[in-house]
PDB file of N, CA and C in Angstrom:
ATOM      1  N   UNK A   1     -23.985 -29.520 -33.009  1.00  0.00           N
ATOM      2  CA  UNK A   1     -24.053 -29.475 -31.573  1.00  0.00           C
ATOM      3  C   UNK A   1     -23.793 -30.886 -31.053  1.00  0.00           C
ATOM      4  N   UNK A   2     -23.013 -30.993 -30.033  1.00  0.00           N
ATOM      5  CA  UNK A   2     -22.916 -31.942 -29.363  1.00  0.00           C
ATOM      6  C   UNK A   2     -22.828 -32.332 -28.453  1.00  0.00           C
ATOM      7  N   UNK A   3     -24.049 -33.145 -26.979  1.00  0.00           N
ATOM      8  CA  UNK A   3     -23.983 -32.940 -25.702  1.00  0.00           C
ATOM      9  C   UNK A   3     -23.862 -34.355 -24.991  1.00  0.00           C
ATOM     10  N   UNK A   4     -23.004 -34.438 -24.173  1.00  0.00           N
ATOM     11  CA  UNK A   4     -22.467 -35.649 -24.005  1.00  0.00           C
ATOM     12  C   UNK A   4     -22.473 -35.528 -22.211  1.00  0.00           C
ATOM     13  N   UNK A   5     -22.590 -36.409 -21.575  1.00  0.00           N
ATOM     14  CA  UNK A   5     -22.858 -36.653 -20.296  1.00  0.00           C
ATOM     15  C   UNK A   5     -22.286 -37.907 -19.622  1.00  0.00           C
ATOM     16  N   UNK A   6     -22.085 -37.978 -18.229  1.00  0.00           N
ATOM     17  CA  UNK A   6     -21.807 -39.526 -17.961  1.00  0.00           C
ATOM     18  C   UNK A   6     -23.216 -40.142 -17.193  1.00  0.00           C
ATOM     19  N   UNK A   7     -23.171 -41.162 -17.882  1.00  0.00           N
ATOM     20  CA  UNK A   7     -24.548 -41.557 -17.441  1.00  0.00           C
ATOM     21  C   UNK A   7     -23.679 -42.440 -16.466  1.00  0.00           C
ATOM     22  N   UNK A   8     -24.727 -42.582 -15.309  1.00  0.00           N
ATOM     23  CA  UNK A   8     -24.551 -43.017 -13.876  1.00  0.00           C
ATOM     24  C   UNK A   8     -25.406 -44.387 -14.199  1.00  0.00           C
ATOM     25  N   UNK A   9     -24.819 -45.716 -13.684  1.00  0.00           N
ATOM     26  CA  UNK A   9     -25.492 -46.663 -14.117  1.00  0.00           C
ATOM     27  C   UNK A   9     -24.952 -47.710 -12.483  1.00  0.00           C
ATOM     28  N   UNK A  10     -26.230 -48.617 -11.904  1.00  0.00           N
ATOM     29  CA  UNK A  10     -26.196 -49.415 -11.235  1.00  0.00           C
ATOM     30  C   UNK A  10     -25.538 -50.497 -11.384  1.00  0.00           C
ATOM     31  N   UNK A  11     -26.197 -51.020 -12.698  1.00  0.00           N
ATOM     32  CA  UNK A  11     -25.631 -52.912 -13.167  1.00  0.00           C
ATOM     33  C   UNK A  11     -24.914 -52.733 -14.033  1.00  0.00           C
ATOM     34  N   UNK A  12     -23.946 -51.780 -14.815  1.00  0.00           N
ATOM     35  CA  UNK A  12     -22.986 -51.768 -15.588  1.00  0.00           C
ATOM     36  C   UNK A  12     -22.132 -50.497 -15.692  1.00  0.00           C
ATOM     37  N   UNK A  13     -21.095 -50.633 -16.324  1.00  0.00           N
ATOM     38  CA  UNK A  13     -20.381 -49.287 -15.894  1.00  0.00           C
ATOM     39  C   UNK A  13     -20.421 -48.260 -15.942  1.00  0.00           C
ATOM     40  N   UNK A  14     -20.218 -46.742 -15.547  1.00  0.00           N
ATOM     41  CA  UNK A  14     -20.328 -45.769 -16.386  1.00  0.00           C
ATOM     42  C   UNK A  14     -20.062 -45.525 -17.344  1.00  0.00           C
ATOM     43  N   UNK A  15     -21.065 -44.788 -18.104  1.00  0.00           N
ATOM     44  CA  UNK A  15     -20.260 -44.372 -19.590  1.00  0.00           C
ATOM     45  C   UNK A  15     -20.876 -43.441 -20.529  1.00  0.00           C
ATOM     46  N   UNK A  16     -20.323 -42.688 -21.039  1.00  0.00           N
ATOM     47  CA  UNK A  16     -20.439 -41.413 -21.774  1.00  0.00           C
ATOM     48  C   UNK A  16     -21.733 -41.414 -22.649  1.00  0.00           C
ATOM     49  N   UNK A  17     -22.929 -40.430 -21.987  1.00  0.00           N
ATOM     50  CA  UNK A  17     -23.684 -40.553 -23.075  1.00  0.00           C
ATOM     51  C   UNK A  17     -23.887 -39.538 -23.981  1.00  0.00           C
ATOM     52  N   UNK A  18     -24.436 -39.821 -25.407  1.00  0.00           N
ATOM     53  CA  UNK A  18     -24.386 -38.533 -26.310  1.00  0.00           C
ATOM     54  C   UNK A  18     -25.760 -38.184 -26.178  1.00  0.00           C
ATOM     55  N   UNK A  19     -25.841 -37.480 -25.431  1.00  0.00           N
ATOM     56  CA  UNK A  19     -27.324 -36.921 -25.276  1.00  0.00           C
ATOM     57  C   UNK A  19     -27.662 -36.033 -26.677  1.00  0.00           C
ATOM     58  N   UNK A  20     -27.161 -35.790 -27.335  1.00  0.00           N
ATOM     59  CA  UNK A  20     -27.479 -34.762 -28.784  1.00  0.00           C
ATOM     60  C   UNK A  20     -26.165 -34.830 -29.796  1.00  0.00           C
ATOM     61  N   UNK A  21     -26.796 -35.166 -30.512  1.00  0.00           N
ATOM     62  CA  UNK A  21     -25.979 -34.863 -31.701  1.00  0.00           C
ATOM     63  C   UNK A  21     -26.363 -34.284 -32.327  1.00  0.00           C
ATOM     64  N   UNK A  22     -26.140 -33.111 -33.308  1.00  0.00           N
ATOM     65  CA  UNK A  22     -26.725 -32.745 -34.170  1.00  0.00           C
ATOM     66  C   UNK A  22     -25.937 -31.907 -35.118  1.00  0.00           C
ATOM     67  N   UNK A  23     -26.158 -32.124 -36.518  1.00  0.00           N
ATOM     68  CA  UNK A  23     -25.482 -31.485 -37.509  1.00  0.00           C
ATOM     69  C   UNK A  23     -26.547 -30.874 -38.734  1.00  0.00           C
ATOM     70  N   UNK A  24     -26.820 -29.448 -38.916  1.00  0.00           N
ATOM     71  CA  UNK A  24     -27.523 -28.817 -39.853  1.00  0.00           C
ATOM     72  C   UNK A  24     -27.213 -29.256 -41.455  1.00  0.00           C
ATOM     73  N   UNK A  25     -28.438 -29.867 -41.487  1.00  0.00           N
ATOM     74  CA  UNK A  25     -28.856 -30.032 -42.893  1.00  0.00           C
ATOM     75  C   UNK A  25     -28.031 -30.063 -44.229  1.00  0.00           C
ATOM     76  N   UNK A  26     -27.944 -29.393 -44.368  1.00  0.00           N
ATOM     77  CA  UNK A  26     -26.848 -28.696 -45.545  1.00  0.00           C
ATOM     78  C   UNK A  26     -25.460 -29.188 -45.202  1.00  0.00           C
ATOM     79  N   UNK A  27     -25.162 -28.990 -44.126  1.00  0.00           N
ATOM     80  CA  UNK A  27     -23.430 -29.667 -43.865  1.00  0.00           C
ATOM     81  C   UNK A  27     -23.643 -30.965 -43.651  1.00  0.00           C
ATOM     82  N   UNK A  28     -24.794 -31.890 -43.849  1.00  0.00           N
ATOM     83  CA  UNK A  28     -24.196 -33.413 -43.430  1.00  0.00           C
ATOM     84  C   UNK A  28     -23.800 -34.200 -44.828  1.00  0.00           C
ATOM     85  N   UNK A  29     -22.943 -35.073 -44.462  1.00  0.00           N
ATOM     86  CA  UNK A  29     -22.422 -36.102 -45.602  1.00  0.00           C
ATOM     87  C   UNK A  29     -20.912 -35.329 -45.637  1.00  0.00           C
ATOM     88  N   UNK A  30     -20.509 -34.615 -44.941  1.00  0.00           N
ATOM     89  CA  UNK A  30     -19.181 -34.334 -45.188  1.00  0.00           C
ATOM     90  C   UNK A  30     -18.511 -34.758 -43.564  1.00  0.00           C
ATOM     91  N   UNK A  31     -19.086 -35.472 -42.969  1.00  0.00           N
ATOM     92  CA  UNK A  31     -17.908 -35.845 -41.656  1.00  0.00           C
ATOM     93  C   UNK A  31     -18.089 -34.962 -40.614  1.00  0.00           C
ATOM     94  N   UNK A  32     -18.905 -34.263 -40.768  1.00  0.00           N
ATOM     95  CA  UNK A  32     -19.320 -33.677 -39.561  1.00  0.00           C
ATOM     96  C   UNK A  32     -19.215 -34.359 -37.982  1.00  0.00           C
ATOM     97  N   UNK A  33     -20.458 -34.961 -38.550  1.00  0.00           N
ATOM     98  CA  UNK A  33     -20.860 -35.370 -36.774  1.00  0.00           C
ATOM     99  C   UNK A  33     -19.920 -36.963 -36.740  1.00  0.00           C
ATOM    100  N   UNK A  34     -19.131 -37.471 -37.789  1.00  0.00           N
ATOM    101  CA  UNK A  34     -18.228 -38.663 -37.353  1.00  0.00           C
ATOM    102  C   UNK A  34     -16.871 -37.970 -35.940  1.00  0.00           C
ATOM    103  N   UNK A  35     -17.123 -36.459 -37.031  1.00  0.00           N
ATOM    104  CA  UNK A  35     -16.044 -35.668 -36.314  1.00  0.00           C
ATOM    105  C   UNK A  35     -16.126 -35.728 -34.443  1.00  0.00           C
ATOM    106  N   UNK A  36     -17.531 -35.176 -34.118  1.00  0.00           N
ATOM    107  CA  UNK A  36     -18.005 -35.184 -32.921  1.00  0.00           C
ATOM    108  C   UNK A  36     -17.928 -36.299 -31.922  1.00  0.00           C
ATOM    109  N   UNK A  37     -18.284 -36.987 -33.236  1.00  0.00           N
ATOM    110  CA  UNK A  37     -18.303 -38.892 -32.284  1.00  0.00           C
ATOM    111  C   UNK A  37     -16.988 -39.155 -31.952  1.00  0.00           C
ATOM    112  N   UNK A  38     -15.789 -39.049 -33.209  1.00  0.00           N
ATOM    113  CA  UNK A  38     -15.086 -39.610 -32.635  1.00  0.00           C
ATOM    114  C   UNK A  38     -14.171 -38.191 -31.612  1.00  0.00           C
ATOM    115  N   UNK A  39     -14.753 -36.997 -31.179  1.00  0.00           N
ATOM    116  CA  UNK A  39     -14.400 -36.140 -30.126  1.00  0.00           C
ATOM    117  C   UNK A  39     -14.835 -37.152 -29.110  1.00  0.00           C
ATOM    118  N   UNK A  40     -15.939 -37.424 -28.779  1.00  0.00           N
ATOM    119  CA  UNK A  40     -16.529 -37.991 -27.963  1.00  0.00           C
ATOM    120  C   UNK A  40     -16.108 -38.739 -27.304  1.00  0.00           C
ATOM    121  N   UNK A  41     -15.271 -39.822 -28.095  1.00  0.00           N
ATOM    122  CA  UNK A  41     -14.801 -41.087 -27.753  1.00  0.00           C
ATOM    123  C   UNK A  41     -13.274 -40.547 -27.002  1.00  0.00           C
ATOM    124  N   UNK A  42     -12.412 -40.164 -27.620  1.00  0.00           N
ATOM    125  CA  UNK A  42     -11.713 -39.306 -27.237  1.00  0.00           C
ATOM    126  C   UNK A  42     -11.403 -38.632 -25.787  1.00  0.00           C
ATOM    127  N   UNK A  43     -12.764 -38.222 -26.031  1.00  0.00           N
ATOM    128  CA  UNK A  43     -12.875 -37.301 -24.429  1.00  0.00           C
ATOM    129  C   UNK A  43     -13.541 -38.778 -23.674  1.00  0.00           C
ATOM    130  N   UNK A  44     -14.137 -39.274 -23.673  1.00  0.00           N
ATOM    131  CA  UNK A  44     -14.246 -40.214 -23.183  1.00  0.00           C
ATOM    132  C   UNK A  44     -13.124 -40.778 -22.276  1.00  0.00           C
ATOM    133  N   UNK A  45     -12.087 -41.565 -23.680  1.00  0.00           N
ATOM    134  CA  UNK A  45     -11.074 -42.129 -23.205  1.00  0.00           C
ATOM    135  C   UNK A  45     -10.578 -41.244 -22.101  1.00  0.00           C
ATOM    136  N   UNK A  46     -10.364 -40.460 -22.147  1.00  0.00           N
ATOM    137  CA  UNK A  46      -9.789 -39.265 -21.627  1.00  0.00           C
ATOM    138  C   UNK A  46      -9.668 -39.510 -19.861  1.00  0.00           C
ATOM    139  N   UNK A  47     -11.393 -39.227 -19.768  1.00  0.00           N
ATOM    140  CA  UNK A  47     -12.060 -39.638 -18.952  1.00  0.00           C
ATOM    141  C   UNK A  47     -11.778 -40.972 -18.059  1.00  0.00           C
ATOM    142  N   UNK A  48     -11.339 -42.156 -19.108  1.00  0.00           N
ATOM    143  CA  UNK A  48     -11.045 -42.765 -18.129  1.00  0.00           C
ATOM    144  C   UNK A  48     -12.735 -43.821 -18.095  1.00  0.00           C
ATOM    145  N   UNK A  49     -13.369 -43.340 -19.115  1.00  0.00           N
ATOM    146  CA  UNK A  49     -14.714 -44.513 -19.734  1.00  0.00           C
ATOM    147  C   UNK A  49     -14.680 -45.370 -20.294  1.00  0.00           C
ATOM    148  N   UNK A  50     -15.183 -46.492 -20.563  1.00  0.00           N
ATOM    149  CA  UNK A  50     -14.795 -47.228 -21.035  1.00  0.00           C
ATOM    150  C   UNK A  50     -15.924 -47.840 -22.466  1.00  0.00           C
ATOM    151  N   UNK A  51     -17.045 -47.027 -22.471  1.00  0.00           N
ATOM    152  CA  UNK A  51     -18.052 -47.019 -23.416  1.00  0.00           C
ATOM    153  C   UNK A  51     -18.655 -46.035 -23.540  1.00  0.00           C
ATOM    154  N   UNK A  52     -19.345 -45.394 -24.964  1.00  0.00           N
ATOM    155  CA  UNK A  52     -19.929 -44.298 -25.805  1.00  0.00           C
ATOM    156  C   UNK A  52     -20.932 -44.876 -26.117  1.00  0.00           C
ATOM    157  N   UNK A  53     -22.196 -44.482 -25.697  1.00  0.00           N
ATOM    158  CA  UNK A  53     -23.524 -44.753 -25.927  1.00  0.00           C
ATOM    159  C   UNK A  53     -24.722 -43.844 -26.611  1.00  0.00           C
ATOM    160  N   UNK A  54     -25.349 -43.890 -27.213  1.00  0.00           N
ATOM    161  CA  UNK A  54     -26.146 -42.882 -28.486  1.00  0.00           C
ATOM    162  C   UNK A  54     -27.791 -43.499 -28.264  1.00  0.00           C
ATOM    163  N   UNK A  55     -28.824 -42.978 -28.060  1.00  0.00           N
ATOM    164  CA  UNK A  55     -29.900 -43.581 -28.119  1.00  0.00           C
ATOM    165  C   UNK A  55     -30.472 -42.947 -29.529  1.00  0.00           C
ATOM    166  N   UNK A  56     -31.274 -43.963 -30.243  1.00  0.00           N
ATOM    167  CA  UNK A  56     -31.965 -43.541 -31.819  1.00  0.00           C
ATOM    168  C   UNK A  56     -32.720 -44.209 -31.982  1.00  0.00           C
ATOM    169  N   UNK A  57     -34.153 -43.689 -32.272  1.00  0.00           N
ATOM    170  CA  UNK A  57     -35.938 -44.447 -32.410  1.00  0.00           C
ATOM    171  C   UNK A  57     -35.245 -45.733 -32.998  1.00  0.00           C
ATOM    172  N   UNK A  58     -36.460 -46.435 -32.605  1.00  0.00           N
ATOM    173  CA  UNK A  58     -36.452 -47.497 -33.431  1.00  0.00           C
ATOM    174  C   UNK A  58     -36.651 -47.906 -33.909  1.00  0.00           C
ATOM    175  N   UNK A  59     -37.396 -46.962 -35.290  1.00  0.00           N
ATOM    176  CA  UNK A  59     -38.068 -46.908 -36.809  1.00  0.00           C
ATOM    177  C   UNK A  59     -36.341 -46.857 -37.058  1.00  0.00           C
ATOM    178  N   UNK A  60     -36.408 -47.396 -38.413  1.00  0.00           N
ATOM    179  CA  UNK A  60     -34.786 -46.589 -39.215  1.00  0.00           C
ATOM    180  C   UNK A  60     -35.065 -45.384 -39.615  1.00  0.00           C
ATOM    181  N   UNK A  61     -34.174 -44.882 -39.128  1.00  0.00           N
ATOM    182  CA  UNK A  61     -33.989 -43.815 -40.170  1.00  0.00           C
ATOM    183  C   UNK A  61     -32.382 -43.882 -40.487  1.00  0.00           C
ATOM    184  N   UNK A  62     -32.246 -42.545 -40.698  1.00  0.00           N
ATOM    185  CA  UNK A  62     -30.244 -42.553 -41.645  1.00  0.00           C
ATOM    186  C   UNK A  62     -29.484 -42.668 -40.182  1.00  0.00           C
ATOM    187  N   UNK A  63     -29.736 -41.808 -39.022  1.00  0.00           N
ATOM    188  CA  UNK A  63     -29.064 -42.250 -38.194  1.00  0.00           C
ATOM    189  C   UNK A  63     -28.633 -43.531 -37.810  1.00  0.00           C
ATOM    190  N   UNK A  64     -29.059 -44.497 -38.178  1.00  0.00           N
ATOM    191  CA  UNK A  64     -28.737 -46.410 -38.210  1.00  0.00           C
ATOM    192  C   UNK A  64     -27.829 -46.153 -38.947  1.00  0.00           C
ATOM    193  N   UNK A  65     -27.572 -46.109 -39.885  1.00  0.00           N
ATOM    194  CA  UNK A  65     -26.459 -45.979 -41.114  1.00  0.00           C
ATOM    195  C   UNK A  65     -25.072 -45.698 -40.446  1.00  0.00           C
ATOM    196  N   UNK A  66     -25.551 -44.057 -39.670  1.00  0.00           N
ATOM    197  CA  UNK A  66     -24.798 -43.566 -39.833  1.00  0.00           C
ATOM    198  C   UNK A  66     -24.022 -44.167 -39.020  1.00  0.00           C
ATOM    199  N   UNK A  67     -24.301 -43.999 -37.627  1.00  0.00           N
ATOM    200  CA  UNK A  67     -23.901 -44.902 -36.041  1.00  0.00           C
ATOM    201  C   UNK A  67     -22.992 -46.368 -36.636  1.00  0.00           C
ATOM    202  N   UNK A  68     -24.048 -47.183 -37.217  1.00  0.00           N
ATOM    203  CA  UNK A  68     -23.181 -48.561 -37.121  1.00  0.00           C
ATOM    204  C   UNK A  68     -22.329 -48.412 -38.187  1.00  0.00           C
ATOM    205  N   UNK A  69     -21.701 -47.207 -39.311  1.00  0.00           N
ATOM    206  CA  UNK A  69     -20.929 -47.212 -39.812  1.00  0.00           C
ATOM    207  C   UNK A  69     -19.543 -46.550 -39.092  1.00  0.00           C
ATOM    208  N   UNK A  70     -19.865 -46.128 -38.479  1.00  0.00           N
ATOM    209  CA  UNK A  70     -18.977 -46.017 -37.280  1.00  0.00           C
ATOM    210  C   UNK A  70     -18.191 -46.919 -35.933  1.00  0.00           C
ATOM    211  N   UNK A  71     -19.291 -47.664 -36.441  1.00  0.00           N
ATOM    212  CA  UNK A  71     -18.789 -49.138 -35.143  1.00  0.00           C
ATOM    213  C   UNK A  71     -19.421 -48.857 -33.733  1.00  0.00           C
ATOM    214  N   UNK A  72     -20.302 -48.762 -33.973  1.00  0.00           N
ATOM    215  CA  UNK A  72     -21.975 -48.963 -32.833  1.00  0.00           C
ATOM    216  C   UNK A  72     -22.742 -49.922 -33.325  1.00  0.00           C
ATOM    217  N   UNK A  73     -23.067 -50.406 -32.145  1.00  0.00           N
ATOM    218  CA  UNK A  73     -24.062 -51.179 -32.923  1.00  0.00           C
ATOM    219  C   UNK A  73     -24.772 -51.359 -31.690  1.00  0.00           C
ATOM    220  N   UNK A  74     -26.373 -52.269 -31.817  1.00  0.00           N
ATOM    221  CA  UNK A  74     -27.812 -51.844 -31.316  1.00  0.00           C
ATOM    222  C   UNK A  74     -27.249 -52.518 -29.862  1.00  0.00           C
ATOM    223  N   UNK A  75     -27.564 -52.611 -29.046  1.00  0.00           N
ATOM    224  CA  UNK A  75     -27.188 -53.238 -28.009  1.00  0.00           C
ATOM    225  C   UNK A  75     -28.631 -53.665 -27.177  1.00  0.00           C
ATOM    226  N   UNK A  76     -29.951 -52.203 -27.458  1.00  0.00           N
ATOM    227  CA  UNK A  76     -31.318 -53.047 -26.997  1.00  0.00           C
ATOM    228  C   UNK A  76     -32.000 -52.018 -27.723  1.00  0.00           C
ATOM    229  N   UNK A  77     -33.622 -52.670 -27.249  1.00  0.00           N
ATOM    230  CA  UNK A  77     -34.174 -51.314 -27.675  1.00  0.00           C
ATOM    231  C   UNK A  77     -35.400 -51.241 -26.456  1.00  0.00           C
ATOM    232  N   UNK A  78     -36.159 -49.966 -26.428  1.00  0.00           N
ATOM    233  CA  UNK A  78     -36.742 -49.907 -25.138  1.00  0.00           C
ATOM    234  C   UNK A  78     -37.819 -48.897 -25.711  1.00  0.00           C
ATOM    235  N   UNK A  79     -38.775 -48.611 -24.576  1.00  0.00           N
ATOM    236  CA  UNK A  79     -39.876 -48.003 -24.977  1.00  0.00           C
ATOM    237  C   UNK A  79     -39.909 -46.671 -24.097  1.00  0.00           C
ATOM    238  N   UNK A  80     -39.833 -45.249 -24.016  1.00  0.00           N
ATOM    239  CA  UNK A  80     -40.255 -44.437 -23.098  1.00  0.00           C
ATOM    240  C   UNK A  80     -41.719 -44.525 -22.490  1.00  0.00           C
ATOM    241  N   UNK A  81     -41.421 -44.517 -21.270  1.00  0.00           N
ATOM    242  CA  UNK A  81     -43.015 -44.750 -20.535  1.00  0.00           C
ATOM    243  C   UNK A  81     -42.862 -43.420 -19.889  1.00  0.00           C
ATOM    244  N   UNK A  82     -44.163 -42.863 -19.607  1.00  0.00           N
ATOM    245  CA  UNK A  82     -44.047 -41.447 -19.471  1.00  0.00           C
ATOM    246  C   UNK A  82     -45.839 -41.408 -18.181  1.00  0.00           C
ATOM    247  N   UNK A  83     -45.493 -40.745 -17.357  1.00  0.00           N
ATOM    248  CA  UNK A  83     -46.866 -39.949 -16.201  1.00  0.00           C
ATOM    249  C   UNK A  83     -46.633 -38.747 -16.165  1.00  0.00           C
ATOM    250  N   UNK A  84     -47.627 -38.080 -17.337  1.00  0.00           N
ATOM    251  CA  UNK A  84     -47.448 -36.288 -17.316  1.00  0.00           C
ATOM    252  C   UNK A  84     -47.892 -36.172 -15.731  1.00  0.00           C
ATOM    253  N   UNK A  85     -47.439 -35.507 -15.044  1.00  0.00           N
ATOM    254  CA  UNK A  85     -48.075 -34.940 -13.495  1.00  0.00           C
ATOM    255  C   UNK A  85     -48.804 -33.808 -13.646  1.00  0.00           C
ATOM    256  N   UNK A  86     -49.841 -33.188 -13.219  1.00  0.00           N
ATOM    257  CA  UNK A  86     -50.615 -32.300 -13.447  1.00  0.00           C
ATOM    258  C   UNK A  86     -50.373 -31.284 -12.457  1.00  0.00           C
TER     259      UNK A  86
END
């Protein structure tokens, strides 16, 4: 699955975000989701964007691997702050 959006941004440009990636278990390590990314970028260009953006915790896990083997790399990292409303 793959859900991609343009994120609307004040102090820098718009640009394509991958709100989900996801590839089942069993099919990863064969190019799956490089496949998606580089759809992404693609449609992006397309678009007329000029950057592809991915958010991923910031414990490692394989997603680090995978991303900056692709040619991403960290740009920040941030904390979700959250007010459940009742």
């Amino acid at each position: 699955m793959l859900h991609l959006h343009a994120g609307p941004a004040l102090e820098k440009p718009r640009e394509v975000i991958v709100q989900a990636l996801v590839v089942d278990a069993a099919e990863r390590g064969r190019g799956i989701g490089g496949e998606m990314l580089a759809y992404a970028e693609k449609w992006a260009r397309g678009c007329g964007f000029w950057s592809v953006a991915v958010t991923s915790q910031v414990a490692p896990t394989d997603s680090h691997a995978f991303y900056e083997g692709l040619g991403y790399r960290v740009e920040a990292t941030s904390h979700l702050v959250r007010k459940m409303l009742a």
